[in-house]
Structure formats: C-alpha cells, structure tokens
Protein backbone atom coordinates (compact mmCIF):
# COMPACT_ATOMS: atom_id res chain seq x y z
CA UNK A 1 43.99 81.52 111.71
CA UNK A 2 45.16 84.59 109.43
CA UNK A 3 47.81 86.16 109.43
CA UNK A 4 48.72 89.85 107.24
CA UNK A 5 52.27 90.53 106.65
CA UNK A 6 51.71 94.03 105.29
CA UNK A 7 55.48 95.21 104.83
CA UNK A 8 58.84 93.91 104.00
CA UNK A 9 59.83 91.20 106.60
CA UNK A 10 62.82 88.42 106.10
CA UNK A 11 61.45 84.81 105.02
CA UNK A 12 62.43 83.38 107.97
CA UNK A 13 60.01 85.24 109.99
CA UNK A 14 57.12 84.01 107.36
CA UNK A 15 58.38 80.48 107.48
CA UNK A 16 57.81 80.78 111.36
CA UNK A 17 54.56 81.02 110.88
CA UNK A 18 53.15 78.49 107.67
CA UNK A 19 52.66 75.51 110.33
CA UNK A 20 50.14 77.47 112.36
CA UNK A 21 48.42 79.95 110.29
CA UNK A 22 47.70 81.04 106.73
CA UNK A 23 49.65 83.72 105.74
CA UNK A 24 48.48 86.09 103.56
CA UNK A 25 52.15 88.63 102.15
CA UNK A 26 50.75 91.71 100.94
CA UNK A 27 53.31 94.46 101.42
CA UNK A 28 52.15 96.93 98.68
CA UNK A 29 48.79 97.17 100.74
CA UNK A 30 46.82 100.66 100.43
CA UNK A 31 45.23 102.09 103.20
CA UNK A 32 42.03 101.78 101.92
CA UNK A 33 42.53 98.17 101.11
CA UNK A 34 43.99 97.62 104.97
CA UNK A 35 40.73 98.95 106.10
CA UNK A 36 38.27 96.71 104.10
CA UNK A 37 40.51 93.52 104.28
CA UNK A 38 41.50 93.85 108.10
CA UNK A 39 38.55 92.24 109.30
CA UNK A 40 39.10 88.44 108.04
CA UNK A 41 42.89 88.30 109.67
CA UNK A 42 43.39 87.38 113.21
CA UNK A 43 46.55 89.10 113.45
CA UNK A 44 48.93 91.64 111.66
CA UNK A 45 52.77 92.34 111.01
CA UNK A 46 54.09 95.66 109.61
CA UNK A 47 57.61 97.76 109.69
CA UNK A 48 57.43 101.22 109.74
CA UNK A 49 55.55 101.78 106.19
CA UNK A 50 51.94 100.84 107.09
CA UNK A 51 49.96 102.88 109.17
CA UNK A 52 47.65 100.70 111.68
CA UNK A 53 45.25 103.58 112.60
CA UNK A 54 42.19 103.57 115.22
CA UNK A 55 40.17 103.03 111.29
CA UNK A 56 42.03 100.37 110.90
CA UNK A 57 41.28 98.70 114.31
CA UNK A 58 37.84 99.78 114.67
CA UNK A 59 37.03 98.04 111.10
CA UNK A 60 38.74 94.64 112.58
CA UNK A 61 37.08 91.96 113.99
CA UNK A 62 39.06 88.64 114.67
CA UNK A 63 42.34 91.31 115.21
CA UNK A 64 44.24 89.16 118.49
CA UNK A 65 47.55 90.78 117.92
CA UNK A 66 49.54 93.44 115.86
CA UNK A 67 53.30 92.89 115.52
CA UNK A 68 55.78 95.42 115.07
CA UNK A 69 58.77 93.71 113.37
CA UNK A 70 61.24 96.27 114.98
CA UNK A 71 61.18 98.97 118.27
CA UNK A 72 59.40 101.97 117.77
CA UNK A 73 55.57 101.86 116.86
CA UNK A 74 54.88 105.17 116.30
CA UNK A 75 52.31 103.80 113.22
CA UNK A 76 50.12 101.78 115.47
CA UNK A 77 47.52 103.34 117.31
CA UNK A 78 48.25 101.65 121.06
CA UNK A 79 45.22 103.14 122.50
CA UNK A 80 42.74 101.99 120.21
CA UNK A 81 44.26 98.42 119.98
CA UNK A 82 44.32 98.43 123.93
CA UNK A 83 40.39 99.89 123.82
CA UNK A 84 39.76 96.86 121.71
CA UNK A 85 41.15 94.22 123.77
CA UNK A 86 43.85 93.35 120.69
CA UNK A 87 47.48 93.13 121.91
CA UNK A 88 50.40 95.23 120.28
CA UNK A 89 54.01 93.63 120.23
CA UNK A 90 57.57 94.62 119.33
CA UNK A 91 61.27 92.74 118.77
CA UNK A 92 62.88 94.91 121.19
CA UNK A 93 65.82 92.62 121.70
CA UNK A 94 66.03 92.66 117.94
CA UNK A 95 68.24 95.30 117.72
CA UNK A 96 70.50 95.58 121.02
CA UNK A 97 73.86 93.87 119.46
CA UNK A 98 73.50 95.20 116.47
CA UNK A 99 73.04 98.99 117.61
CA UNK A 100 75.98 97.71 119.92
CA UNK A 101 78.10 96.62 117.25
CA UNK A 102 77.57 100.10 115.66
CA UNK A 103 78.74 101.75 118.55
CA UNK A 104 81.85 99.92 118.84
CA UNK A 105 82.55 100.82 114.79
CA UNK A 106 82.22 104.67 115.59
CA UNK A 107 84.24 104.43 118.60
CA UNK A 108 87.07 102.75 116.58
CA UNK A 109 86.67 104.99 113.74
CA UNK A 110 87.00 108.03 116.02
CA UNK A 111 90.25 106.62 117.77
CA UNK A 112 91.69 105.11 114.67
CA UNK A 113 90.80 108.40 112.60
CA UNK A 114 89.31 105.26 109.79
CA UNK A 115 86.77 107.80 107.82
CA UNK A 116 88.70 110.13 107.05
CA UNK A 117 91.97 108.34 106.46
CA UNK A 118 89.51 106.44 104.09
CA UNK A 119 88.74 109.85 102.05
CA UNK A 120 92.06 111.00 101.89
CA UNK A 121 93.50 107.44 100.23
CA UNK A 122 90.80 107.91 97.73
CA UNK A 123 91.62 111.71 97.42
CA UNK A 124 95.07 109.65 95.80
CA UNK A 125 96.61 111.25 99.62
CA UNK A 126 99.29 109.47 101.41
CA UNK A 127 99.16 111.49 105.03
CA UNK A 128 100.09 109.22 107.44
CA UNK A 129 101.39 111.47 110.60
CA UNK A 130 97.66 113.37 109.87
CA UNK A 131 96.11 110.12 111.25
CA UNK A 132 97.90 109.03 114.84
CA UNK A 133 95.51 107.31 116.45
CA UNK A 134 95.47 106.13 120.11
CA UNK A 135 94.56 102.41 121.39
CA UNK A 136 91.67 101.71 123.64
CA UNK A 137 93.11 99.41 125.66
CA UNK A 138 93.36 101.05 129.22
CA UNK A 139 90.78 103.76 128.29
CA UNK A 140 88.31 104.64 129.93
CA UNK A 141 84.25 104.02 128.32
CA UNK A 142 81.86 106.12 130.48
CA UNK A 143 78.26 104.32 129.44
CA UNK A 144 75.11 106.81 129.76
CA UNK A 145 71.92 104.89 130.07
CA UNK A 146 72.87 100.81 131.50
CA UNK A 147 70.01 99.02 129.64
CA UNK A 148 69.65 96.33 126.97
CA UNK A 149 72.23 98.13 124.80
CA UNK A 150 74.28 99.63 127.25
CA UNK A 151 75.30 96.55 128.43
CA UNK A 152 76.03 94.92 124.95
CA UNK A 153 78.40 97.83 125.20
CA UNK A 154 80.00 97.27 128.04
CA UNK A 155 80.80 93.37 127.39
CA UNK A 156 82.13 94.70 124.07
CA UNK A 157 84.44 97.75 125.26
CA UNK A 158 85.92 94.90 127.93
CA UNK A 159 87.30 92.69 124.83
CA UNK A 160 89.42 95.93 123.56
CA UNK A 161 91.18 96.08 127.60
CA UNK A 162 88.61 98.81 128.79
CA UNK A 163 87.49 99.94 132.26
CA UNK A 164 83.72 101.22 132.54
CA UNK A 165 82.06 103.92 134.30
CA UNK A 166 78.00 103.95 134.24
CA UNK A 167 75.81 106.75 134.90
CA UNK A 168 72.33 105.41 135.46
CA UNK A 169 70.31 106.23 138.39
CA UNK A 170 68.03 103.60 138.25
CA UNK A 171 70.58 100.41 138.76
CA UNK A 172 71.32 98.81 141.81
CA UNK A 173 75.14 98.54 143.20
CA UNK A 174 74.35 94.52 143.01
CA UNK A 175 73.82 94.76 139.18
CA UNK A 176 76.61 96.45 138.70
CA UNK A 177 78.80 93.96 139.96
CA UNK A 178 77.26 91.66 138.33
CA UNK A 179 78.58 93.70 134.86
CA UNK A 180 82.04 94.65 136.35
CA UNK A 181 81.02 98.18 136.26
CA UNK A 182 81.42 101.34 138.48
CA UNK A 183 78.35 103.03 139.11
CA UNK A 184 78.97 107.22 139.52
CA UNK A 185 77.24 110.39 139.22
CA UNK A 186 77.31 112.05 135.29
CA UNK A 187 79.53 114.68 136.44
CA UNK A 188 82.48 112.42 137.76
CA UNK A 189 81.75 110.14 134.43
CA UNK A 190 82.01 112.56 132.84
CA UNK A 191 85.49 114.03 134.38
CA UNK A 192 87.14 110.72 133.84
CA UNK A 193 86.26 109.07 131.11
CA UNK A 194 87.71 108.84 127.85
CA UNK A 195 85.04 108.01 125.74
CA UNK A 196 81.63 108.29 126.36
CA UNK A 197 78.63 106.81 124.51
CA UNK A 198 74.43 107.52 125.19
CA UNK A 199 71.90 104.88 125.31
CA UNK A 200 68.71 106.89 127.50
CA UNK A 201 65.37 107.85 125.71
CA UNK A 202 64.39 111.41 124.56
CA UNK A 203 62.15 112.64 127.32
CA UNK A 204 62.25 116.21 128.97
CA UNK A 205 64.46 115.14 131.31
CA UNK A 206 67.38 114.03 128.74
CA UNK A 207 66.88 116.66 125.90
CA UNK A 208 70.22 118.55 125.74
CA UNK A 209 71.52 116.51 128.72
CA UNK A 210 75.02 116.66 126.66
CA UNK A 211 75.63 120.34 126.22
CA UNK A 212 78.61 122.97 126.70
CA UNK A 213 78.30 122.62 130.57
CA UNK A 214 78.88 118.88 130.48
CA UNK A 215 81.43 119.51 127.36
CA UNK A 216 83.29 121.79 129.48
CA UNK A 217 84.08 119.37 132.12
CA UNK A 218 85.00 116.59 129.80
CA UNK A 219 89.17 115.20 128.94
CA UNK A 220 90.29 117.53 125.96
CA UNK A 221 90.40 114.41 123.99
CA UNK A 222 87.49 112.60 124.99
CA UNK A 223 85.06 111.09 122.42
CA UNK A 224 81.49 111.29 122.59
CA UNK A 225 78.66 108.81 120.48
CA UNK A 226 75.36 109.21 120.34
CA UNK A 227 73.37 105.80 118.48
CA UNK A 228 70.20 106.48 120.44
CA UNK A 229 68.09 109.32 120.36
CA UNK A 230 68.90 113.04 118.24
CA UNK A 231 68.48 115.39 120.81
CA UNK A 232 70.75 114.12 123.92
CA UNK A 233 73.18 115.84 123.03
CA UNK A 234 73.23 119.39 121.74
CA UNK A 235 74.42 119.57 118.43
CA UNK A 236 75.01 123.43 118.55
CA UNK A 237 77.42 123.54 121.67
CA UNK A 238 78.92 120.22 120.09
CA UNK A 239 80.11 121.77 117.33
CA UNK A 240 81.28 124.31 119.52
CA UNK A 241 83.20 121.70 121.45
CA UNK A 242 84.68 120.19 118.38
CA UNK A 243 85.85 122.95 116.53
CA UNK A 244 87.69 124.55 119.45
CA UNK A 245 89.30 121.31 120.21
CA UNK A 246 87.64 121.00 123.14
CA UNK A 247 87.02 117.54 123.53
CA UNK A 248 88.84 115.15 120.71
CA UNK A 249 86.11 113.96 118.85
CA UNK A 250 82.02 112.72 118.35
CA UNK A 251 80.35 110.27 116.62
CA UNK A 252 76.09 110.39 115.66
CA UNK A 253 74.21 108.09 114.24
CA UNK A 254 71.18 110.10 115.49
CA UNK A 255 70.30 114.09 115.04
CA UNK A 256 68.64 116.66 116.38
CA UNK A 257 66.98 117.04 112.68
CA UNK A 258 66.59 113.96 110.41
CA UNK A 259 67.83 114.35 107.87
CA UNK A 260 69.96 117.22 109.38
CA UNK A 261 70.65 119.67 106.09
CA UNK A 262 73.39 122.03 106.24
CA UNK A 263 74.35 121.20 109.59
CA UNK A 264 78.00 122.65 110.70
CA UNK A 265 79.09 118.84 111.58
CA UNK A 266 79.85 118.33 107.76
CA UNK A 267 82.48 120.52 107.76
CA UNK A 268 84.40 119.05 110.82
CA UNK A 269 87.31 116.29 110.83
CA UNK A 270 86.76 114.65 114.22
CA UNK A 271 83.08 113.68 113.82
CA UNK A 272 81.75 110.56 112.46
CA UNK A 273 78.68 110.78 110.92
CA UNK A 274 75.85 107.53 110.17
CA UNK A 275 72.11 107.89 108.52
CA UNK A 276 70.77 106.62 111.29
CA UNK A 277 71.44 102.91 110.98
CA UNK A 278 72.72 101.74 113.69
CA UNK A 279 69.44 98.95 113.70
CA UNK A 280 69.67 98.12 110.52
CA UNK A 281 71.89 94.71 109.66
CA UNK A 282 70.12 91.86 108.00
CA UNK A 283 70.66 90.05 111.47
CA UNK A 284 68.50 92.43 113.01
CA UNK A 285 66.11 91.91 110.22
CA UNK A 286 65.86 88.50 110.49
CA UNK A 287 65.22 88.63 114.22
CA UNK A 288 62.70 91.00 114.50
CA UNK A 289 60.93 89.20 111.77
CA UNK A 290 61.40 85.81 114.28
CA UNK A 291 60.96 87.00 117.55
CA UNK A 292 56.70 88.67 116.12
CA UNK A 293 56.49 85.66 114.55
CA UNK A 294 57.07 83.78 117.62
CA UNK A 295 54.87 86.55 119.22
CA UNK A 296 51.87 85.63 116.80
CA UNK A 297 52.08 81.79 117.45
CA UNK A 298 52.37 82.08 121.35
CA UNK A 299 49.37 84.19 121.08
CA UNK A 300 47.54 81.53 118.76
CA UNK A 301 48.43 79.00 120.91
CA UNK A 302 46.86 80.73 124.32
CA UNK A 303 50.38 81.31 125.97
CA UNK A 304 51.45 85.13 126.96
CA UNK A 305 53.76 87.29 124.58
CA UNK A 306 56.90 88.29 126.21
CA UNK A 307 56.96 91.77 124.31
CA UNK A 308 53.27 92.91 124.95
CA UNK A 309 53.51 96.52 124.45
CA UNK A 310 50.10 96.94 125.86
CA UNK A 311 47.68 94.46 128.18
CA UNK A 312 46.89 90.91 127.80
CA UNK A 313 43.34 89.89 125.90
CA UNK A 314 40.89 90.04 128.44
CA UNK A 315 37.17 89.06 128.35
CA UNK A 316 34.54 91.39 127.67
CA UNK A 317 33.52 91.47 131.67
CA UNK A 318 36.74 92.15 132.83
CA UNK A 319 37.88 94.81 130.53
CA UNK A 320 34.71 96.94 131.37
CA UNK A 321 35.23 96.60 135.21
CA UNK A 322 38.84 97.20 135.23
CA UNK A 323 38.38 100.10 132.54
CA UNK A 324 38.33 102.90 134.36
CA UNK A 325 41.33 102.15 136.25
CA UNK A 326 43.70 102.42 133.57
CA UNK A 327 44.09 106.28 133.27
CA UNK A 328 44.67 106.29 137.28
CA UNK A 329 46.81 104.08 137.62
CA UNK A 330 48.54 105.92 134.13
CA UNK A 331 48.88 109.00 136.35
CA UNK A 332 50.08 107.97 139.85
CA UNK A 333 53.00 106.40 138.18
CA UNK A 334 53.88 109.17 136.01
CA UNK A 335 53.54 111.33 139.35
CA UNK A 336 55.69 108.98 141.20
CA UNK A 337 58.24 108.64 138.31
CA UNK A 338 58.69 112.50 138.60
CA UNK A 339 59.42 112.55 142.80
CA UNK A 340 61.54 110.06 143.00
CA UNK A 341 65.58 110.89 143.80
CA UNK A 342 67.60 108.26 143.32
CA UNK A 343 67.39 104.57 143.12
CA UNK A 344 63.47 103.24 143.65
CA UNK A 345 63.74 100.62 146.56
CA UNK A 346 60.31 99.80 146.88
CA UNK A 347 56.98 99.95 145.54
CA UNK A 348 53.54 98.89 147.58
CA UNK A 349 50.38 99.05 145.90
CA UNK A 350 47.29 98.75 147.94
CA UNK A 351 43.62 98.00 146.67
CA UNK A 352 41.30 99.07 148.65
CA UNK A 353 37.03 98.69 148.43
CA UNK A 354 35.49 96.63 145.43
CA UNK A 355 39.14 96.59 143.85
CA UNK A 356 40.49 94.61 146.71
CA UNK A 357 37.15 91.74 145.41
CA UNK A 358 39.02 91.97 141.63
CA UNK A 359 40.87 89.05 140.91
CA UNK A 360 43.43 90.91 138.20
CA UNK A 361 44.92 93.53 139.95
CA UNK A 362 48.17 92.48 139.08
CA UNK A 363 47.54 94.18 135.76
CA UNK A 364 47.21 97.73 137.35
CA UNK A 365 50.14 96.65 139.87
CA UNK A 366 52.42 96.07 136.41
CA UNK A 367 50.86 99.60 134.56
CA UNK A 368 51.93 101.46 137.06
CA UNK A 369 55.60 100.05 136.77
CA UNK A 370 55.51 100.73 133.23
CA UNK A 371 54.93 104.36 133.36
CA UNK A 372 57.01 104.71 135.90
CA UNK A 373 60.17 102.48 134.51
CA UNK A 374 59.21 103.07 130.65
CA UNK A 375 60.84 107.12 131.03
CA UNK A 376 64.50 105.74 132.33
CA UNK A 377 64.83 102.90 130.41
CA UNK A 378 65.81 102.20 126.25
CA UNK A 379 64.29 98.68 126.36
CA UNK A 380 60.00 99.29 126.01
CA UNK A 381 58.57 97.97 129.90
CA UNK A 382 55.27 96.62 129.35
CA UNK A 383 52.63 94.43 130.69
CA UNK A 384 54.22 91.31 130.44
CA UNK A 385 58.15 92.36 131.91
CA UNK A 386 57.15 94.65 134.34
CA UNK A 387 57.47 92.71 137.09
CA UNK A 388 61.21 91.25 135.95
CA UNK A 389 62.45 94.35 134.77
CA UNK A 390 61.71 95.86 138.69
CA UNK A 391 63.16 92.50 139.76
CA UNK A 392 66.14 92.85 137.62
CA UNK A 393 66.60 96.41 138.73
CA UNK A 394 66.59 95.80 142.43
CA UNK A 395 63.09 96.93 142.96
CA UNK A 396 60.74 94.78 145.62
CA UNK A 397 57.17 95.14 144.51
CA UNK A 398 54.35 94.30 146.90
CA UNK A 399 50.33 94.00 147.03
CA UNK A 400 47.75 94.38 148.59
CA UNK A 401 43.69 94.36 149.55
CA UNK A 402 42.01 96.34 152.52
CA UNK A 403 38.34 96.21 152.38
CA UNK A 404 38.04 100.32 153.62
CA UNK A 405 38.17 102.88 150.53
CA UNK A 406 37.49 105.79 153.20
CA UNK A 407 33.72 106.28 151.81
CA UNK A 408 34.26 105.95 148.45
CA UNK A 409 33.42 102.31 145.95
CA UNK A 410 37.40 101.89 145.25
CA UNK A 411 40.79 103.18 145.95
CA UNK A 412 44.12 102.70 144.93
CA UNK A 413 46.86 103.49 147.09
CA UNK A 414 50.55 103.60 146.16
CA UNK A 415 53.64 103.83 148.33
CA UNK A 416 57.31 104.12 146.80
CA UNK A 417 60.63 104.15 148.17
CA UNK A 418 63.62 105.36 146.87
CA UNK A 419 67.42 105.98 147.97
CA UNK A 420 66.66 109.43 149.54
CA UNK A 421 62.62 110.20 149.69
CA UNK A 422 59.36 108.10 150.10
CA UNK A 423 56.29 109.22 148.48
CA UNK A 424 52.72 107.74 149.16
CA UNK A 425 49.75 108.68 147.24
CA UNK A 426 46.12 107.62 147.13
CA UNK A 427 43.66 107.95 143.98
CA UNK A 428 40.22 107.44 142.74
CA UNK A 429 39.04 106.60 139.21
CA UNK A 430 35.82 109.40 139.34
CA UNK A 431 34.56 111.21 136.39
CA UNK A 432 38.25 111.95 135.93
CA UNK A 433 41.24 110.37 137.85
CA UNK A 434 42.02 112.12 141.03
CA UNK A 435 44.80 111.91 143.96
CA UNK A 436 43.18 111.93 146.94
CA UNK A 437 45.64 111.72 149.85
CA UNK A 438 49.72 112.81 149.49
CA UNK A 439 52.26 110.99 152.41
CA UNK A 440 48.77 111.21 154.43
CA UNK A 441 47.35 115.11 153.87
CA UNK A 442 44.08 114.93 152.45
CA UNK A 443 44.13 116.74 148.99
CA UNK A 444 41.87 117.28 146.04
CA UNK A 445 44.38 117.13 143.21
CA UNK A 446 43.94 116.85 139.52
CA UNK A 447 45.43 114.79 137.25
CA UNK A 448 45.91 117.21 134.28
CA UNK A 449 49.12 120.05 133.85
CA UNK A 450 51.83 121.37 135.82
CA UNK A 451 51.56 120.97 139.90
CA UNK A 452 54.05 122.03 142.07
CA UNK A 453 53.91 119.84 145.88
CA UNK A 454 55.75 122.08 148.66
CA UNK A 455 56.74 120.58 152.05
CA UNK A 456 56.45 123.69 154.57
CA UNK A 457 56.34 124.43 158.03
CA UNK A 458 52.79 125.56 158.83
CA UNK A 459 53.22 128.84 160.45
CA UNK A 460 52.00 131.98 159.87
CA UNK A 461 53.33 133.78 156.51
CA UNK A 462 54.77 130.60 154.84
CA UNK A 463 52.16 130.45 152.45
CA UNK A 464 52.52 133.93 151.53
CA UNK A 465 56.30 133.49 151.11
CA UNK A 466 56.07 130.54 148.57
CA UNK A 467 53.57 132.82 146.66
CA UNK A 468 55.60 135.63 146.67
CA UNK A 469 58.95 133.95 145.51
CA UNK A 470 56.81 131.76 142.45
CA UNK A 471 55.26 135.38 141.43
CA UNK A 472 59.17 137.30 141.77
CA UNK A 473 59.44 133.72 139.14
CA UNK A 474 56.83 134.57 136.82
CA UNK A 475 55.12 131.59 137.54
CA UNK A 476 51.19 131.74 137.82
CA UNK A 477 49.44 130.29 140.60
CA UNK A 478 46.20 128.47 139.04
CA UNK A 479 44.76 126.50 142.10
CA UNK A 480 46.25 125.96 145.22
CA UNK A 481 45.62 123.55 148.04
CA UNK A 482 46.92 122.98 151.44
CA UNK A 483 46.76 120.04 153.75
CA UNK A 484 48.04 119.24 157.37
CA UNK A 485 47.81 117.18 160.21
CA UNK A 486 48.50 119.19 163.53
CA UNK A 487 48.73 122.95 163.90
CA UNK A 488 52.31 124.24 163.68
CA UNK A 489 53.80 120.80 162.53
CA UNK A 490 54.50 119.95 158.87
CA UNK A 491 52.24 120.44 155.93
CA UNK A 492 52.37 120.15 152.12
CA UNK A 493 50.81 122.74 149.61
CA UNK A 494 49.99 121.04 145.83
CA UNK A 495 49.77 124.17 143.69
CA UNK A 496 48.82 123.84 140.02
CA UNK A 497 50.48 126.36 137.98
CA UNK A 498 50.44 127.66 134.50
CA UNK A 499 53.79 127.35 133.08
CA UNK A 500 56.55 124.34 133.78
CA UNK A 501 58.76 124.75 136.37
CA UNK A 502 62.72 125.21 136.11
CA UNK A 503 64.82 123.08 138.27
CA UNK A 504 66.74 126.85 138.87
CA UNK A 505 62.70 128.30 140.05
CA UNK A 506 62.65 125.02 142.54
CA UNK A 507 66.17 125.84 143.94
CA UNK A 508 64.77 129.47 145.03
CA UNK A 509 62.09 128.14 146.52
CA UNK A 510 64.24 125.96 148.49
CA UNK A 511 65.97 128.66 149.86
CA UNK A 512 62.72 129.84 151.82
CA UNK A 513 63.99 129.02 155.59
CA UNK A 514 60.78 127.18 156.55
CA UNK A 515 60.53 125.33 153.12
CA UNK A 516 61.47 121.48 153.36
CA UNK A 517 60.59 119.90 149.56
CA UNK A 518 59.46 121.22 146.45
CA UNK A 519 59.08 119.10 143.58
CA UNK A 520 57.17 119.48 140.17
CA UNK A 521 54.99 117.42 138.48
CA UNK A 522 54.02 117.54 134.91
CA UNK A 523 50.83 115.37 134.05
C-alpha cells in the first residue's frame, strides 16, 4: 500500500502510518504532477493547499481513500470520489477544544478588557479605571448551536461559576440534562443572557441570524462571539450595536469578508478581533494529522472509517444498482429538513418493490439523515455516524420492506415526526427524482427550485385566493398541482414558483381563513 501526503501534516500523523504502508511526503506537489502520479497511491492526505479535482480522481486507479487532515473540504471533489467508489474523510473532532479554548480567550478578553489594556501598556499608558472589568462567575453564557463545540463550551464556561442557556432546536430535553443546560427559544436566550457565543453553520437559514432585531433585545452589556462561521451575525448592525453602546461588547474570529479590509470594527474599543484561528494550535495539528492517519489504516485493514464524509467502498454490482437512488434519497431529506418545526421525533423509511429485495438499504436509510441533520449541525453527519448522531439527538429511526411500489419497479417512502407536524412523502428514482405522494395526496412534484406545499380547505374559491394573495406578493406561479382525498375535506396544493419565498409572504398566506399550512421548499 501507498500512501501521498501532499501538504504539510505533523510527524506524528506520518509515523502513524510507516508500519502499514509506504509513504511517499511530497508537499510541494504540482497539479500536473498530482495528476500523472495519483494513479500508483492507494490513498491520499492533503490540508487545504492541494486541490483533489474530478482530474485528479478520474486519473486514479488504486485511490481507496482521500483524507482531509482538518474540517472543511472544499478542495476535494466529493462527488467524483463518491462516483468512483473512493471514500473521502475528515478530523472533525480535531478541532472542537481547541476552537473551544478560543472562545473562552475572547470571552475573557472582552470581560477583562485584556487587548486593549495590552495596547495601552505598550502605548507607555498607565489607565487603570479605563479597564474595570466584570467576573464571570454568576453570568449568564447563552450557547447558539449545542454541537461538538458547543458543548466543549459549555463544560468550560461551568469551571468560571457560569449558568447556561442553549438555543438549539434540534436537542432533546434528555440531552440537555445530561449537559446541565436549559434549553429555550433564541429570543428568551437572548433576553437573559450575558454573554452569548455562535457555533451553527452558514446556511440560508442562519445568515444574519444575529442582527439589530436580535441586538435590540439583548442586556446593554452583553457580549457576543462569533468563532464559527462570518456571516451569523451581521457585521453592519453590529457595529451599530457597539458603537451606540448598545450591547457591551463582541468578539470574531470569523467575518462576513475574509480578510475584511476597512471594516468599521477596527476603529471600535469593545471588539476583539482574531484572523480566523480559532483551529489552529499545534494540538489540533497533530490530531487531525492522527485521527486520517488512523482513517487510512482502518481502511487498509478492511474495518469502516468513523469520519466517512461520503459512502463506504462498495463493489462494482452494488454501486450500479443502488446508483440511482442517491439523488432521491438527496432530495426527500433536504425536503423534509425544510418542513420540519421543532424537534424531529421520528423518522420511518420504507422500501418498497425491488428495493425492499436490496440487501444495503441501510445506506439510503443513513443519506437521508445526513441531508437532513448535516444543515443544523457544526460537526459533518455522514455515512458512517448517521445513525448515532440521530441516536444521540433523541431521534428513533426505523425500516422497512413492502413488496407493493403502487405500479412502479421501486419506491421509497419516508415518514418524519417532529414536536409539532408530521410529514410523509413518497419518491421514485425515474429519469429524474420525483415525489410521488405528500401525507397521502397523489402529486407529480419535481425535485428542482422553489415549491411552495399549501394545506387548504377544498372549497370553491380557495385556490383562487392563494393565487391572488402570492400574485398581490410578486411571487410567480410556475406549475401548480392539487391533490385530495374526499370532496370538501382537506387538500394540499404543491406550487412551484419562480422566486424564494419570505417567511413574511408565508405569514400572509396564513392569514387566508380556509388556509391550514404553508411551507416552502427550496431544492
């Protein structure tokens, strides 16, 4: 066996691996010289630096496994390594106390006023009343996002005499206990606490979740940190929160911009500012580098990968027949990621016709937990920890096999429960993936852009109305669809629309007297 080290890793990583492979430390590699060497190595390890594109993996042909000593891998083309049966791994874990740690530092820096009392020594200053700080014991950490590093957090904030409030809609009142923590909405977190720190992914749902509404509501001197994604929080209204003395303070390790030039932060007092390194301590290093490492020589040895980013090595056979299963299952869960309100109880996954015959459907069962935990989570969900990352968040997952597909060679069909709706959908993998059935109303829907599903009474003029108040919205009706199961009773509409739709334009629509749900779906 051969393995590539193509960037910078820490020696004990390499050492890992001398008893079970040949390792070949090339870190200056070109891209050209990636592509014409790649094909004698059985598995890879970059950083950030080298670029494994679909070239790259297409030129390959021993590849097992490329390992991506760190979190994101934004430089390795997932797709093509998952077309090509090769696995993709990452040292999630790698960084979780150390970002941790660097949360804790900006929190005391803010409270102890450390940077800039630091400056004004070396300015030759001697300002001591300028920098009263205030203790954190008793205070109050409000913790955005309860995952991997969220909870390193937590355990920290507890050694300095803090209490801790958690806004996370996705953990259950049991594993909160477990963490001595208070589980509450964001607005009452908030309200009450007296320093707050993020640790949720970027998505559409969390991009300027921190703005001047939520500053407004906040203690006048609360502290806010951001070490996880730029974006969160909106530096524009923050600087309008700081500089008005609204709230007391911020901390970013993470911007908007990177790196952020001529930013109004730079001129403020009460906000500590990092290059984004929060992951970066030689301990962190030297994990990542030990955990792929580890990776590679499970992989070598036939054992599964804890941090598969993608699916398991299958055979030849398998891959083909389970193939075209992949982008369904990919879309009911982002669809069922999107409907669900509040905590998801349960999901049941159903395989029904020549998929109820396949022997691995516990690989679909697991993809569709991944797209539809990956969204709320910090930590990557992948193959390998879907199943105990729904276990760990309270989540009962059941399957199974019914030999009727209603006429057609396979079905999928997916029920989920959460704290105040159930959703069930059905789906076939045709030319292109489509959902079939919606909580029993036969539709036609596809699997591409913006569809809004409406819950109506079916009576005469409803369907107008819901047109009506979209168009008043400037929102343009592309294909619409309606489905029911007795005259007069309940029905649901799936409209696919040409423009994304506002949680203010679903509110209106809500307000239609004969209008029960409306929820949008972006695919």
């Amino acid at each position: 066996m051969k393995v590539l080290i193509a960037d910078q890793i820490n020696e004990k990583g390499i050492d890992e691996l001398k008893d079970v492979a040949e390792v070949v430390n090339n870190t200056s590699i070109t891209k050209e010289e990636l592509v014409t060497v790649i094909k004698d190595f059985d598995a890879i390890i970059v950083r950030s630096r080298t670029k494994v594109t679909r070239e790259v993996i297409e030129a390959a042909e021993k590849l097992k496994i490329i390992a991506r000593a760190g979190v994101g891998v934004d430089n390795v083309d997932v797709e093509a390594a998952t077309e090509h049966g090769i696995m993709v791994v990452n040292a999630p874990e790698s960084t979780s106390i150390t970002v941790a740690e660097h949360t804790m530092g900006i929190i005391l820096s803010l409270a102890r006023k450390i940077s800039i009392a630091d400056k004004s020594v070396k300015e030759s200053k001697w300002e001591k009343k300028k920098f009263m700080g205030l203790e954190l014991n008793g205070k109050t950490l409000g913790v955005i996002g309860m995952g991997r590093i969220g909870s390193q957090v937590v355990t920290r904030s507890k050694a300095f005499g803090m209490d801790a409030l958690v806004y996370d809609p996705y953990i259950t009142e049991e594993a909160a206990a477990e963490l001595g923590v208070t589980v509450v909405d964001l607005e009452t977190l908030l309200k009450n606490s007296d320093v707050m720190t993020v640790h949720v992914p970027l998505t559409p749902e969390t991009k300027h979740l921190i703005a001047k509404p939520q500053f407004d509501i906040m203690k006048e001197n609360a502290f806010i940190v951001n070490c996880a994604r730029g974006g969160i929080i909106k530096e524009e209204d923050l600087y309008e929160a700081l500089s008005t003395g609204k709230i007391g303070g911020a901390g970013l390790d993470v911007y908007e911009e990177e790196p952020p030039k001529n930013n109004p932060l730079f001129g403020l007092d009460n906000v500590v500012l990092t290059p984004h390194i929060a992951a970066s301590t030689a301990e962190a290093q030297r994990d990542a580098a030990i955990i792929v490492a580890n990776e590679i020589k499970k992989v070598f040895k036939g054992e599964s990968p804890k941090n598969v980013l993608n699916m398991p090595v299958l055979d030849p056979e398998t891959f083909q027949l389970i193939k075209p299963y992949f982008k369904l299952t990919e879309k009911l869960g982002k669809f069922l990621m999107q409907t669900a309100k509040g905590n998801i109880k349960e999901i049941n996954i159903t395989y029904c016709g020549e998929l109820s015959e396949f022997k691995k459907q516990d690989i679909l069962t697991r993809m569709v937990l991944q797209e539809i935990l990956n969204p709320i989570l910090t930590e990557p969900v992948n193959l390998v920890n879907a199943n105990s990352v729904a276990k760990i968040r309270g989540i009962v997952v059941t399957e199974g096999k019914r030999c009727d597909a209603k006429g057609y060679k396979s079905l999928i069909k997916v029920e989920m429960k959460s704290e105040s709706k159930d959703i069930s959908l059905e789906g076939i993998a045709a030319k292109e993936p489509e959902i079939i059935m919606i909580d029993g109303y036969k539709v036609d829907v596809e699997t591409e852009g913006t569809m809004l599903i409406v819950r109506y009474k079916d009576i005469p003029g409803i369907i107008g109305a819901i047109g009506t108040r979209l168009g008043e919205q400037g929102i343009n009706i592309a294909k619409m669809q309606v489905g029911r199961k007795e005259l007069g009773g309940e029905a649901v509409m799936v409209l696919k629309v040409d423009q994304k739709v506002k949680g203010t334009e679903i509110e209106k629509l809500l307000k239609l007297e004969d209008v029960y749900d409306a929820v949008a779906v972006n695919l």
